[in-house]
C-alpha atoms as a PDB file:
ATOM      1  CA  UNK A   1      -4.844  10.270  -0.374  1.00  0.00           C
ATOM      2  CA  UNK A   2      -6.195  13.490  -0.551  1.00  0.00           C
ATOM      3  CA  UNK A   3      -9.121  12.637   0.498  1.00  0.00           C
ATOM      4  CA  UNK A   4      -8.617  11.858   3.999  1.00  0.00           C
ATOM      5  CA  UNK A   5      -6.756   8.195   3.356  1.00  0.00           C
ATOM      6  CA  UNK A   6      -3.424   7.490   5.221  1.00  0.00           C
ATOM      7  CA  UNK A   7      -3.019   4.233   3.566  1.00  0.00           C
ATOM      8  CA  UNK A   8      -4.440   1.194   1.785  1.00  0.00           C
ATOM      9  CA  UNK A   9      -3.780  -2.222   1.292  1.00  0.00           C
ATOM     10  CA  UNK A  10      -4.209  -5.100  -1.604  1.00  0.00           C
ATOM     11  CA  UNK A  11      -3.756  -9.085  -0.965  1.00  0.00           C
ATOM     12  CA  UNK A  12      -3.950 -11.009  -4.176  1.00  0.00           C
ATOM     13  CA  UNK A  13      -6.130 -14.185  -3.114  1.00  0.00           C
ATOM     14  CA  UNK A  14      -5.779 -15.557  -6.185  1.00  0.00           C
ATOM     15  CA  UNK A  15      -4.385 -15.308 -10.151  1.00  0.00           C
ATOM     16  CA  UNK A  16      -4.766 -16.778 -12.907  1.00  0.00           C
ATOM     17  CA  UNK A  17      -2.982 -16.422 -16.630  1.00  0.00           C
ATOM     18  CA  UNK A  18      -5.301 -17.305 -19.121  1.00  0.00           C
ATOM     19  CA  UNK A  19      -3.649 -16.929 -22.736  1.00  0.00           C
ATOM     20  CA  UNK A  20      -3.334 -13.084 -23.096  1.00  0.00           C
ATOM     21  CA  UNK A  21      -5.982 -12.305 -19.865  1.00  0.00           C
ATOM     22  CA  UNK A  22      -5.550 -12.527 -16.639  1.00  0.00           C
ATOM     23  CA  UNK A  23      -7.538 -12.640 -13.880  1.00  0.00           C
ATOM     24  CA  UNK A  24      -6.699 -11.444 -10.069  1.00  0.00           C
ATOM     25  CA  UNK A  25      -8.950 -11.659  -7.220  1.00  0.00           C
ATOM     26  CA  UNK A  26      -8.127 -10.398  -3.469  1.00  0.00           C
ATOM     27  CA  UNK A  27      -9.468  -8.379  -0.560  1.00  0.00           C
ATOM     28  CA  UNK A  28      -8.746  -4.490   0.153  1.00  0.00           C
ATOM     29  CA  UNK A  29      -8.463  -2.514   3.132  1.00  0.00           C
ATOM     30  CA  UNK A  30      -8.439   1.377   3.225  1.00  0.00           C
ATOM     31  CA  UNK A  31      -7.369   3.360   6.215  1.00  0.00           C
ATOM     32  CA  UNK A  32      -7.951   7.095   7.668  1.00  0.00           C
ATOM     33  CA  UNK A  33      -7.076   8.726  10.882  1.00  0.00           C
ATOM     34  CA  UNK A  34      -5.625   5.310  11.845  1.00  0.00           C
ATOM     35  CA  UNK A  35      -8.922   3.452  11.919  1.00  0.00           C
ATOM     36  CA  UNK A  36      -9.807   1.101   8.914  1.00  0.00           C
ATOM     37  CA  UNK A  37     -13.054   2.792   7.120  1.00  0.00           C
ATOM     38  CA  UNK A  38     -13.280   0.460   4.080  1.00  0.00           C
ATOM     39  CA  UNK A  39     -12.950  -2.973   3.603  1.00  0.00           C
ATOM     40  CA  UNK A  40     -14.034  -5.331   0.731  1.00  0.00           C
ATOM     41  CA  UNK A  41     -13.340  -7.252  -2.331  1.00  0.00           C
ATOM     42  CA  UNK A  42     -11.811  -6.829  -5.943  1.00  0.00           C
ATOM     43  CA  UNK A  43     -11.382  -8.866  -9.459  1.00  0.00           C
ATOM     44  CA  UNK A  44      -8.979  -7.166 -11.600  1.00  0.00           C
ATOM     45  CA  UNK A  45      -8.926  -8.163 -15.174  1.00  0.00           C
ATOM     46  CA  UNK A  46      -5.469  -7.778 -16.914  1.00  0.00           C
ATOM     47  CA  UNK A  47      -4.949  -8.154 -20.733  1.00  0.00           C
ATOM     48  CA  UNK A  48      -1.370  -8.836 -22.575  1.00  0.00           C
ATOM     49  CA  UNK A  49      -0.202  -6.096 -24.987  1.00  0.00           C
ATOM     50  CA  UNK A  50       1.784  -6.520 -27.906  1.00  0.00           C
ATOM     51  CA  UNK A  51       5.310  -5.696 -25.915  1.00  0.00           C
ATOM     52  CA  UNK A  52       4.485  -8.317 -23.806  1.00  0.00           C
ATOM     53  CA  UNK A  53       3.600  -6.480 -20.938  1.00  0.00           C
ATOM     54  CA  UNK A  54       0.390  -6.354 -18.788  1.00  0.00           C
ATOM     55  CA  UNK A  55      -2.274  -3.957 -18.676  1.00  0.00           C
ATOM     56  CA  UNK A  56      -5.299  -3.197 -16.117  1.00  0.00           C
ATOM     57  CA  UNK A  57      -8.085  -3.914 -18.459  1.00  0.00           C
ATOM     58  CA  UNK A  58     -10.791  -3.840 -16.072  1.00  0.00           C
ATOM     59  CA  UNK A  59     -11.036  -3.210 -12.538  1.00  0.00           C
ATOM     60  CA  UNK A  60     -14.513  -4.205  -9.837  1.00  0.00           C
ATOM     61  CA  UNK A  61     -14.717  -3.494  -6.363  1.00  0.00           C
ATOM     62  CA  UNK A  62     -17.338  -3.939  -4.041  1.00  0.00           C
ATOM     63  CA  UNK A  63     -17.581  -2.793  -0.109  1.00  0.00           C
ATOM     64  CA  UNK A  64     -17.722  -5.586   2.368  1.00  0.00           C
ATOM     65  CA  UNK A  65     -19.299  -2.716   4.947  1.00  0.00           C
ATOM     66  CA  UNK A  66     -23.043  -2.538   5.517  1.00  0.00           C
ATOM     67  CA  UNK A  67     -24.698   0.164   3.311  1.00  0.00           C
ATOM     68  CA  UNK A  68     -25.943   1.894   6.700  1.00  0.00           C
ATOM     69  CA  UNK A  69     -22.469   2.076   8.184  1.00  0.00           C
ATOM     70  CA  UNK A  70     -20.557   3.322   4.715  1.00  0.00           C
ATOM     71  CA  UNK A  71     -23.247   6.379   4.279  1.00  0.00           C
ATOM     72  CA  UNK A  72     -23.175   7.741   7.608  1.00  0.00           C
END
C-alpha cells in the first residue's frame, strides 16, 4: 500500500487438496488512484504442516497487461 495501491483483489478460480499440497489458481486485480493498474493471474502452492495447518509454499504471478502499457 505504500506504494501508491488503494486496494487489491483475489478470486480463487479454482482449488484443489492434494494429500498434504494444495493447489489454488485465480485472477488478481490491483488498484491506485481509483483506476485498476494491474491485472493478471496467480497459482499459489500451499503445503500441510505438522499442526495441521496450511502454509504458502510457493506463490507465481504473472501480469495479464501488455509489457508496453505496464513500463510506461
Amino acid at each position: 500500500m505504500g506504494l501508491g495501491m488503494d486496494s487489491g483483489t483475489l478470486e480463487t478460480l479454482s482449488f484443489e487438496e492434494h494429500g498434504d499440497v494444495a493447489i489454488e489458481e485465480g485472477v488478481y486485480s490491483i488498484q491506485a488512484g481509483g483506476a485498476v493498474v494491474d491485472h493478471g493471474k496467480y497459482v499459489v502452492v500451499h503445503r500441510r504442516q505438522d499442526d495441521g495447518s496450511w502454509e504458502l509454499a510457493l506463490d507465481v504471478f504473472n501480469s495479464s497487461r501488455p509489457e508496453a502499457a505496464a513500463a510506461a
